[in-house]
C-alpha atoms as a PDB file:
ATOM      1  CA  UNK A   1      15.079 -36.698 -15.545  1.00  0.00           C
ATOM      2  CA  UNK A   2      14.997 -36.223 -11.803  1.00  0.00           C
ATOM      3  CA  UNK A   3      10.878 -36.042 -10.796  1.00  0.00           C
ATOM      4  CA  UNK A   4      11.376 -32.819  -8.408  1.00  0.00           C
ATOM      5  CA  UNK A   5      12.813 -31.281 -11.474  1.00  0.00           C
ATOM      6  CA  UNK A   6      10.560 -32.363 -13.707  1.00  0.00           C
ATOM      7  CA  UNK A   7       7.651 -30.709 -11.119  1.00  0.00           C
ATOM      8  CA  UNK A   8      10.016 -27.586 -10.823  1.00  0.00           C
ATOM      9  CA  UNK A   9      10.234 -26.999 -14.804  1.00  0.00           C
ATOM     10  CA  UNK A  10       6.083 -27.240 -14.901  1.00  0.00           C
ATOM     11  CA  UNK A  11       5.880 -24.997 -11.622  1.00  0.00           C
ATOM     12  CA  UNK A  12       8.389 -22.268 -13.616  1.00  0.00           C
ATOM     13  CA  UNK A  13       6.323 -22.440 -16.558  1.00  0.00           C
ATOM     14  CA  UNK A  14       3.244 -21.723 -15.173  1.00  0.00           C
ATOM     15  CA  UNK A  15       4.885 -18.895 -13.051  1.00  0.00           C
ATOM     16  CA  UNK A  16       6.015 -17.737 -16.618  1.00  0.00           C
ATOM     17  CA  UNK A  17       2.505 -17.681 -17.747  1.00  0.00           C
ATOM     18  CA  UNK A  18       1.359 -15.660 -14.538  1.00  0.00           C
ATOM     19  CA  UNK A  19       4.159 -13.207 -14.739  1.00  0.00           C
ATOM     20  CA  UNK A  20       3.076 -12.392 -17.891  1.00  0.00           C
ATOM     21  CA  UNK A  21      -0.581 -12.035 -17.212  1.00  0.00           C
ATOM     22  CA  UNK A  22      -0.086 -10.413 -14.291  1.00  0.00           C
ATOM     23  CA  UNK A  23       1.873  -7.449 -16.579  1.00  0.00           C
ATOM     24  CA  UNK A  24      -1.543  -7.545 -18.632  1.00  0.00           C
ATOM     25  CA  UNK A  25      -3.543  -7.469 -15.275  1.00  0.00           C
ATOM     26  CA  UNK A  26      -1.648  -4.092 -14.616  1.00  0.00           C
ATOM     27  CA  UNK A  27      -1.474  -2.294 -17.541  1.00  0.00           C
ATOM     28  CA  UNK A  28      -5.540  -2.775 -18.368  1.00  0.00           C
ATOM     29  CA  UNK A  29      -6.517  -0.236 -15.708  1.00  0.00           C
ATOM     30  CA  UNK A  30      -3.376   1.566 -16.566  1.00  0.00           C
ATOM     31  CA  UNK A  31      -5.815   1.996 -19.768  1.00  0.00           C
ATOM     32  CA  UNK A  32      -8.961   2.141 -18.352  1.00  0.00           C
ATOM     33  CA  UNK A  33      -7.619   4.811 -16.056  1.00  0.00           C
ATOM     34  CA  UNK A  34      -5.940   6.456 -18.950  1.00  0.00           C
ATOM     35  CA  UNK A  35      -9.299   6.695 -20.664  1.00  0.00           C
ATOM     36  CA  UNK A  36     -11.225   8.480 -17.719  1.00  0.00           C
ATOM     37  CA  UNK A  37      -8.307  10.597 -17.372  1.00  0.00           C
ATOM     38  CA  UNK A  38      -8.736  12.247 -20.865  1.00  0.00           C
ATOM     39  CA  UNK A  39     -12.494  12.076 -20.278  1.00  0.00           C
ATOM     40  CA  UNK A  40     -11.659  14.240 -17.225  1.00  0.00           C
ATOM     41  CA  UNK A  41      -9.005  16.393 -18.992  1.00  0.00           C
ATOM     42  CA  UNK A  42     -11.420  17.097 -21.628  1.00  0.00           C
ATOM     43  CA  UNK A  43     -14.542  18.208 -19.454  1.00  0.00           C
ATOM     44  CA  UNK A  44     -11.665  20.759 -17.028  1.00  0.00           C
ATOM     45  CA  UNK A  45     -11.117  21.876 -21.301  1.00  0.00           C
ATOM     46  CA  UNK A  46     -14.408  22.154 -21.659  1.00  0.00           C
ATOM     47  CA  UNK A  47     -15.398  24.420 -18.665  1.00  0.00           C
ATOM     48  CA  UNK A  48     -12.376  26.442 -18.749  1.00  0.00           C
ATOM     49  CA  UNK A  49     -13.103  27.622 -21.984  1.00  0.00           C
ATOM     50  CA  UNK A  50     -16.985  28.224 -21.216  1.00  0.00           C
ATOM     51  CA  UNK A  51     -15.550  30.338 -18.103  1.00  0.00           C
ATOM     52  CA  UNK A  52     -13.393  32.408 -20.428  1.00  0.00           C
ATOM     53  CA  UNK A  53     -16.055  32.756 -23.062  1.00  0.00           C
ATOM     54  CA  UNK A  54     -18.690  33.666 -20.115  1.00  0.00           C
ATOM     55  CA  UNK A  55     -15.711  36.143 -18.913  1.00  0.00           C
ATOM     56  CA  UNK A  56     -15.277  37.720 -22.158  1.00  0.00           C
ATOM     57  CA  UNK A  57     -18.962  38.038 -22.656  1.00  0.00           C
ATOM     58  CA  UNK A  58     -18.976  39.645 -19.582  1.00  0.00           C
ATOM     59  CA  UNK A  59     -16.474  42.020 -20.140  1.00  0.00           C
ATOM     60  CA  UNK A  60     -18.021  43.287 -23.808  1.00  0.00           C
ATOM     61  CA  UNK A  61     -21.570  43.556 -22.174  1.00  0.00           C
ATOM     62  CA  UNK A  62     -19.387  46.117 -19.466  1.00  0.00           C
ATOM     63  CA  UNK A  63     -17.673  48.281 -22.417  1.00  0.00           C
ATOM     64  CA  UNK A  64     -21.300  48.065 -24.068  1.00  0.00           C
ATOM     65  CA  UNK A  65     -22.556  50.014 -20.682  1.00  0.00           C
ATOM     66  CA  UNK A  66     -19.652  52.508 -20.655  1.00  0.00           C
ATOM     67  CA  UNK A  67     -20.473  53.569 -24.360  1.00  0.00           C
ATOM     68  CA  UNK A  68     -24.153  53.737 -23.785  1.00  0.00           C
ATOM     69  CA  UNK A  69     -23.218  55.599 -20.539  1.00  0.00           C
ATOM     70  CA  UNK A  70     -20.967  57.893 -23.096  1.00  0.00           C
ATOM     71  CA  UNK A  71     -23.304  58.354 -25.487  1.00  0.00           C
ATOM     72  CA  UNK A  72     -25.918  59.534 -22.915  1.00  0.00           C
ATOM     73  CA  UNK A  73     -23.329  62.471 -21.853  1.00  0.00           C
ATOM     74  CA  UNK A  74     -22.747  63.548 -25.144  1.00  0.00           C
ATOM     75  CA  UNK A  75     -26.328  64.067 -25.869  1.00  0.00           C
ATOM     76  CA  UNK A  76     -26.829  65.438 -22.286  1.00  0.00           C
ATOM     77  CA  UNK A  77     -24.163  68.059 -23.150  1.00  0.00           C
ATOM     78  CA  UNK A  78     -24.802  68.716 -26.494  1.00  0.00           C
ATOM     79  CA  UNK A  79     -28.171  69.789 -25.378  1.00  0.00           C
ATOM     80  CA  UNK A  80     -26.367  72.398 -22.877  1.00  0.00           C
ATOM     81  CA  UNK A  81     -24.431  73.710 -25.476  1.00  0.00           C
ATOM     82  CA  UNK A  82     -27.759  75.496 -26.768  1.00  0.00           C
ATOM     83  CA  UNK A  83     -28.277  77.186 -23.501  1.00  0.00           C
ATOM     84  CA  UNK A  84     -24.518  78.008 -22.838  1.00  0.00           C
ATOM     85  CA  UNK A  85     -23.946  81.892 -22.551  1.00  0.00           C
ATOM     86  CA  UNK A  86     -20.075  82.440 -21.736  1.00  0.00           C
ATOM     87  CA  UNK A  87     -17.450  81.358 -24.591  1.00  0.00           C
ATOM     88  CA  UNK A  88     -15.606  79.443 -21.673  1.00  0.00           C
ATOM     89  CA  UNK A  89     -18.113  77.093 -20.211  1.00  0.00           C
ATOM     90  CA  UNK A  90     -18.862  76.402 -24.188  1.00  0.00           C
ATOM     91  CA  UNK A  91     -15.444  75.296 -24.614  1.00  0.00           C
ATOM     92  CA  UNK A  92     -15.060  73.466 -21.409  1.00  0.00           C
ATOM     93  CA  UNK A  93     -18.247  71.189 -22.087  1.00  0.00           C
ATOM     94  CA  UNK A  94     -16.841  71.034 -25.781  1.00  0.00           C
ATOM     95  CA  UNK A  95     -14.274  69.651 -24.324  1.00  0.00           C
ATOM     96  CA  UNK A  96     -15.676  67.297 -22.188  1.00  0.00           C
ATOM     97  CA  UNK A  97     -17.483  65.549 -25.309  1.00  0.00           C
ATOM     98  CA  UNK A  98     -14.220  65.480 -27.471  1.00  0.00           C
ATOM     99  CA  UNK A  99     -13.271  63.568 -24.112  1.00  0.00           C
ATOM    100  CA  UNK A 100     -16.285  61.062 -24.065  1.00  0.00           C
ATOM    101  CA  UNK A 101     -16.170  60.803 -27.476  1.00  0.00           C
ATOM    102  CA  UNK A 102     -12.100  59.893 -27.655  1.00  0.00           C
ATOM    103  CA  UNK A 103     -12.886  57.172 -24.892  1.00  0.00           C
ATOM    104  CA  UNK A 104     -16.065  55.775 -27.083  1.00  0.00           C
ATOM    105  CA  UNK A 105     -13.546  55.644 -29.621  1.00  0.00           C
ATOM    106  CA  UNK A 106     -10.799  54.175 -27.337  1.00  0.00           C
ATOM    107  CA  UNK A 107     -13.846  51.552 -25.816  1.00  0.00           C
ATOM    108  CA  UNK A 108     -15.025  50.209 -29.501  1.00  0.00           C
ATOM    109  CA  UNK A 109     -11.591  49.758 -29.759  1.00  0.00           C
ATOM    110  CA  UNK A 110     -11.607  47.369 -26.995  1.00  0.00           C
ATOM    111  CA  UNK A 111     -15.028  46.198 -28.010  1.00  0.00           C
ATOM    112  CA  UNK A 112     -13.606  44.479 -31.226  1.00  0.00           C
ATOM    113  CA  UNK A 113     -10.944  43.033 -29.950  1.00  0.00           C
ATOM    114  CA  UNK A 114     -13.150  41.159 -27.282  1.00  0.00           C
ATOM    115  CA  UNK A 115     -15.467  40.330 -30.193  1.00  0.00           C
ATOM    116  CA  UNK A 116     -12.249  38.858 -31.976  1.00  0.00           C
ATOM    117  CA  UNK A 117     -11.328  36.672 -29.047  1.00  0.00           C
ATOM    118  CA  UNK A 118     -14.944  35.499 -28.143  1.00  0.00           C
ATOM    119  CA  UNK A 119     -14.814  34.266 -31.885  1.00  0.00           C
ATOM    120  CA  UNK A 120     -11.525  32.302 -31.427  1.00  0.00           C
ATOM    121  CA  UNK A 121     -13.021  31.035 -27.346  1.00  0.00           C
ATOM    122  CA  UNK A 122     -16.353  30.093 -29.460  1.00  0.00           C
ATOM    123  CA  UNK A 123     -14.150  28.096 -31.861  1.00  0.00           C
ATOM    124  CA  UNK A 124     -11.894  26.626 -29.127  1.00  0.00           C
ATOM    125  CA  UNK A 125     -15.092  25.692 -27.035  1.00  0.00           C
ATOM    126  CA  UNK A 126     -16.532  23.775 -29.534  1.00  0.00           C
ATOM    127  CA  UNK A 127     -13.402  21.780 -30.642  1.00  0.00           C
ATOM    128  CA  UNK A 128     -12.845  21.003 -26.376  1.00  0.00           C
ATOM    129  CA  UNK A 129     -16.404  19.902 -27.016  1.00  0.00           C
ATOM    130  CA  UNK A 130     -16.004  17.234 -30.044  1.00  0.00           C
ATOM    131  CA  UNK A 131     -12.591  16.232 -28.177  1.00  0.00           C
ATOM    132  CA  UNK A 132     -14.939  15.510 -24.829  1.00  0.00           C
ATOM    133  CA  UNK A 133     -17.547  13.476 -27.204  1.00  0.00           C
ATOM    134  CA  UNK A 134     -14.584  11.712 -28.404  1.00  0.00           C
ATOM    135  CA  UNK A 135     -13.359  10.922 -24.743  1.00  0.00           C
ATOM    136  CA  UNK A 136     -17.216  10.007 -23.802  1.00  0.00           C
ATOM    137  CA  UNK A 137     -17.406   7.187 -26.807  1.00  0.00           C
ATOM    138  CA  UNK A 138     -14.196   6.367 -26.185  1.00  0.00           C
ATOM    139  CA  UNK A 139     -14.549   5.361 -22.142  1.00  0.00           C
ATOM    140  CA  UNK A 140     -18.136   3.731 -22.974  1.00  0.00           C
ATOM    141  CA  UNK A 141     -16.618   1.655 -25.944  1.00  0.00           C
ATOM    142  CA  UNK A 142     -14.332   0.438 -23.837  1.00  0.00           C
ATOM    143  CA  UNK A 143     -14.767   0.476 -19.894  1.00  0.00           C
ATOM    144  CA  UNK A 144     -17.160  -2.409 -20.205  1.00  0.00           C
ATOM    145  CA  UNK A 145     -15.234  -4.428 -22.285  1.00  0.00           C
ATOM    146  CA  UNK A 146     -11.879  -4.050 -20.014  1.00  0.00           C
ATOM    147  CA  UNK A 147     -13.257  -4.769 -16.862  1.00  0.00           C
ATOM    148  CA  UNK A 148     -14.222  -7.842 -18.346  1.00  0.00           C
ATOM    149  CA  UNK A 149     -10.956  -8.362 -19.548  1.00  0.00           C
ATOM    150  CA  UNK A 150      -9.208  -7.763 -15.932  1.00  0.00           C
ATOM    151  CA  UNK A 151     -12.014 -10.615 -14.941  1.00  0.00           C
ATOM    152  CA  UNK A 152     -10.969 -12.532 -16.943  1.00  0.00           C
ATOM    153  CA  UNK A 153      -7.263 -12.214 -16.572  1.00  0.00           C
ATOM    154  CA  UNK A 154      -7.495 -12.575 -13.093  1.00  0.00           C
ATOM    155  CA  UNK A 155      -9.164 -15.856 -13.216  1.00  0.00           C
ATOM    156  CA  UNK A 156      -6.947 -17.280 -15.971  1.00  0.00           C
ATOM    157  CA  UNK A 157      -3.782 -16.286 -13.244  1.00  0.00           C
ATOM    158  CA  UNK A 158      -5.839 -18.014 -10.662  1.00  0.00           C
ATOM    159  CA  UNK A 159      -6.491 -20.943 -12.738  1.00  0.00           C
ATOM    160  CA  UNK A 160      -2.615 -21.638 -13.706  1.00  0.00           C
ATOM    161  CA  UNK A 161      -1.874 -20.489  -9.509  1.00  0.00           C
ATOM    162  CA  UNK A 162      -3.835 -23.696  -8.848  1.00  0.00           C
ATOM    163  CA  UNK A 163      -1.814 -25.838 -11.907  1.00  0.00           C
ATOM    164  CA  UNK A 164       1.258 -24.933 -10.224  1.00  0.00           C
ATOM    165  CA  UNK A 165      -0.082 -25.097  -6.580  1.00  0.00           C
ATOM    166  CA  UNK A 166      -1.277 -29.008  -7.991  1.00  0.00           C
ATOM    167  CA  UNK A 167       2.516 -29.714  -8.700  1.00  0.00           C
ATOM    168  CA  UNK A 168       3.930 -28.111  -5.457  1.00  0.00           C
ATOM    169  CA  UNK A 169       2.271 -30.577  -3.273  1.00  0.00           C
ATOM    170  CA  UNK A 170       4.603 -33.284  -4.519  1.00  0.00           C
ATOM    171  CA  UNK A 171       7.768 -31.429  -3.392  1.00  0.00           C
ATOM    172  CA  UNK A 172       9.147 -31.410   0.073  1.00  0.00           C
ATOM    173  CA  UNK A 173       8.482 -28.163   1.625  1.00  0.00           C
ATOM    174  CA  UNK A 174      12.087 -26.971   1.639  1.00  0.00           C
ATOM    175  CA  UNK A 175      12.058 -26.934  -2.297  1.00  0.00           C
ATOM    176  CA  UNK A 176       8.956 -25.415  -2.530  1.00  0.00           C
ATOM    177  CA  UNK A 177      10.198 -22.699  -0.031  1.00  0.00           C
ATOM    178  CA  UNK A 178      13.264 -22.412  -1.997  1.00  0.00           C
ATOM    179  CA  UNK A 179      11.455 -22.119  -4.996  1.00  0.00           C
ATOM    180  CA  UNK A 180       9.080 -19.679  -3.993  1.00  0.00           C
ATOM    181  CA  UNK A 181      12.539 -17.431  -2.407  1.00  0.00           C
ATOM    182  CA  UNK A 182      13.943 -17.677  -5.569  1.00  0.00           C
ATOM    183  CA  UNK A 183      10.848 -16.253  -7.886  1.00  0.00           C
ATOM    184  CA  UNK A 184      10.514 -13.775  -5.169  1.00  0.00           C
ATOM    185  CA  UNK A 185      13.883 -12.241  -5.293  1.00  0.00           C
ATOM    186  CA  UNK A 186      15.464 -13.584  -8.688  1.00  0.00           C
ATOM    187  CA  UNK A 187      12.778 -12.032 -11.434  1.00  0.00           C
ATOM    188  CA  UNK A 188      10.247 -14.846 -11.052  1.00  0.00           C
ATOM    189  CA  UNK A 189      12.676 -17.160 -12.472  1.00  0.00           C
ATOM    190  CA  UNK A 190      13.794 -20.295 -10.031  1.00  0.00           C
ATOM    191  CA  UNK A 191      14.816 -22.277 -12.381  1.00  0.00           C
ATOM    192  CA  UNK A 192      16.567 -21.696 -16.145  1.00  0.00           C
ATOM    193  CA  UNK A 193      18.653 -23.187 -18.776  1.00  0.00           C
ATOM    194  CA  UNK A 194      22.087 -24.139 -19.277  1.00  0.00           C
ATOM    195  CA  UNK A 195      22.738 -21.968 -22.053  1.00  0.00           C
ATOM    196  CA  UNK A 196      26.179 -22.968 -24.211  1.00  0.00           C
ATOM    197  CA  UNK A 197      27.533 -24.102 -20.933  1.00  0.00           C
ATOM    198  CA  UNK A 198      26.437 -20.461 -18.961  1.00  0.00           C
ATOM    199  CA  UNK A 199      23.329 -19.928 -16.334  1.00  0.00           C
ATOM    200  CA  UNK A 200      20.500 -18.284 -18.469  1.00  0.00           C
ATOM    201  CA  UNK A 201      19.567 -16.517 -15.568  1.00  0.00           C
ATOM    202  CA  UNK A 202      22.848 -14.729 -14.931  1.00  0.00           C
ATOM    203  CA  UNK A 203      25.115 -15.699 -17.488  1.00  0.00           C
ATOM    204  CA  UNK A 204      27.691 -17.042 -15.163  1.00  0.00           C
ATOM    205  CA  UNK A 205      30.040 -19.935 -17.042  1.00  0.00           C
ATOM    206  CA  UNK A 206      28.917 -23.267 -15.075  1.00  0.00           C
ATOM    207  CA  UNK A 207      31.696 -25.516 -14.149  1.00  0.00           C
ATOM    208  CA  UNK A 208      32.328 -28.582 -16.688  1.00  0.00           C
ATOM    209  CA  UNK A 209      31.382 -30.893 -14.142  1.00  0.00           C
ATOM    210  CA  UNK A 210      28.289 -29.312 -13.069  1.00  0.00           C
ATOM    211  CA  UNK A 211      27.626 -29.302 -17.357  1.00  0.00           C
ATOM    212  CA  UNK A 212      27.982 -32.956 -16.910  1.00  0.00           C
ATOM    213  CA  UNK A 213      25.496 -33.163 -13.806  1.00  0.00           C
ATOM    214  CA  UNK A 214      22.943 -31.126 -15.428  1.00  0.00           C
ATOM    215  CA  UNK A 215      22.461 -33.124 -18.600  1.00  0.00           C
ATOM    216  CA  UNK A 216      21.976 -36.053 -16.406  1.00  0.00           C
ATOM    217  CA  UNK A 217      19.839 -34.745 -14.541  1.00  0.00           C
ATOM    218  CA  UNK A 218      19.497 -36.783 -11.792  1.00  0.00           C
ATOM    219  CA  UNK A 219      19.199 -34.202  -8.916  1.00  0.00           C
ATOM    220  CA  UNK A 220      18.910 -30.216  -8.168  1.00  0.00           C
ATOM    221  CA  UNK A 221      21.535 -28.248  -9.185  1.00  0.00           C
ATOM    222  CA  UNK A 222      22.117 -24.305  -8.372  1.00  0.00           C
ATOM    223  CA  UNK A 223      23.766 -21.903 -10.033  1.00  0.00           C
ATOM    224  CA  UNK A 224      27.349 -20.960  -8.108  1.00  0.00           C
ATOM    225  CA  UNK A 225      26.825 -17.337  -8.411  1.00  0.00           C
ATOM    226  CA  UNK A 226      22.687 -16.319  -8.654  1.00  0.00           C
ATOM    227  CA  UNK A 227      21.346 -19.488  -6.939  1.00  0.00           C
ATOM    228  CA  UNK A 228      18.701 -20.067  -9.651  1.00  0.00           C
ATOM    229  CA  UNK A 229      18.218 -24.280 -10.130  1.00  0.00           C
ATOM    230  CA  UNK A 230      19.687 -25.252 -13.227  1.00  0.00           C
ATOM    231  CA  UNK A 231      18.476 -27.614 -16.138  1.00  0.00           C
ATOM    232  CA  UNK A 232      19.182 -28.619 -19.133  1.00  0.00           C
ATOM    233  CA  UNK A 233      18.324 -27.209 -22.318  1.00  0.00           C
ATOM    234  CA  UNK A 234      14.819 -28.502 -23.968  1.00  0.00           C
ATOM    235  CA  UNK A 235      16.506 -30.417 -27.129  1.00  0.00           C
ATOM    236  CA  UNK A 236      14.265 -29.000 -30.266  1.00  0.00           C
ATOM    237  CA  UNK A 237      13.658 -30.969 -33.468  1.00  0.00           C
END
């Protein structure tokens, strides 16, 4: 086989082997990111449901005041009761305390159903809680350990950049610019096999002559209709 294509096959394979590493490099702070984006989901959880358990706490301590507030009516008026002298003010401040002591009733009312929901916010709290510690251990188990991995990922890519770099340097330029065009634009594949007599890249049917030229493989051949270079099939045992 032609040299230049021999040098071309190496340089796609190692572009192969980037192209795929380079989907790793990408998708391991897509899951580091993922990780401290639950973490962060989980602590907005957290202190939303402290804020509504803080409100609701709140809000019972306020009914507890308007009862107490009630209560010291009722006794305030039941004491005036002993001193009323007309049959109308009696009824009037009778009145009154059926009034306070309707809204008490009204107000408890109230009172349990906060009581009800601060259970349920106290539940909720503490299960936003364990799902936070879960997010913690989760982004410590693992943040470490990834970054390492994207180190490492990116040095392997640089490693098999220089491979390939080491084979370009035997190429005139205008291959290795041609080359480089085609892994730009076509996918990151240049060059690709004459599959059952159709381009690999593309599936375009090559010519039977051009079949011919390929299997010798004695110089670079393009596809007529995506441009990629074209090569013959690997024979396997």
């Amino acid at each position: 086989m032609n040299q230049q294509l021999e040098l071309l096959i190496k340089m796609q394979k190692c572009d192969d082997i980037i192209g795929e590493k380079e989907k790793l490099k990408k998708k391991l702070p897509e899951e580091l990111n993922s990780l401290k984006e639950n973490l962060k989901k989980a602590v907005q959880e957290v202190e939303e449901s402290k804020k509504l358990l803080e409100e609701n706490l709140k809000a019972q301590n306020l009914k507890e005041m308007d009862i107490r507030e009630n209560k010291d009516k009722i006794a305030k008026y039941k004491n005036q009761l002993l001193t009323i002298k007309t049959n109308k003010e009696y009824k009037a401040l009778n009145s009154e305390i059926s009034h306070l002591e309707a809204e008490n009733s009204q107000i408890d009312d109230e009172l349990i159903e906060l009581m009800e929901e601060e259970s349920q916010l106290r539940k909720q709290l503490k299960e936003r809680e364990e799902v936070k510690k879960t997010a913690e251990d989760n982004l410590k188990a693992n943040e470490d350990k990834l970054n390492k991995k994207i180190e490492s990922v990116t040095a392997e890519i640089e490693k098999v950049r220089e491979e390939r770099n080491s084979y370009a340097k035997n190429l005139p330029r205008s291959i290795i610019k041609r080359y480089a065009a085609l892994i730009k634009h076509k996918n990151r594949k240049a060059v690709v096999f004459n599959e059952n007599n159709a381009c690999s890249g593309c599936g375009f049917q090559i010519r039977p002559q051009l079949v011919i030229e390929i299997n010798e493989g004695n110089r670079i051949i393009s596809c007529e209709n995506c441009g990629r270079i074209l090569v013959a099939k690997p024979k396997t045992d």
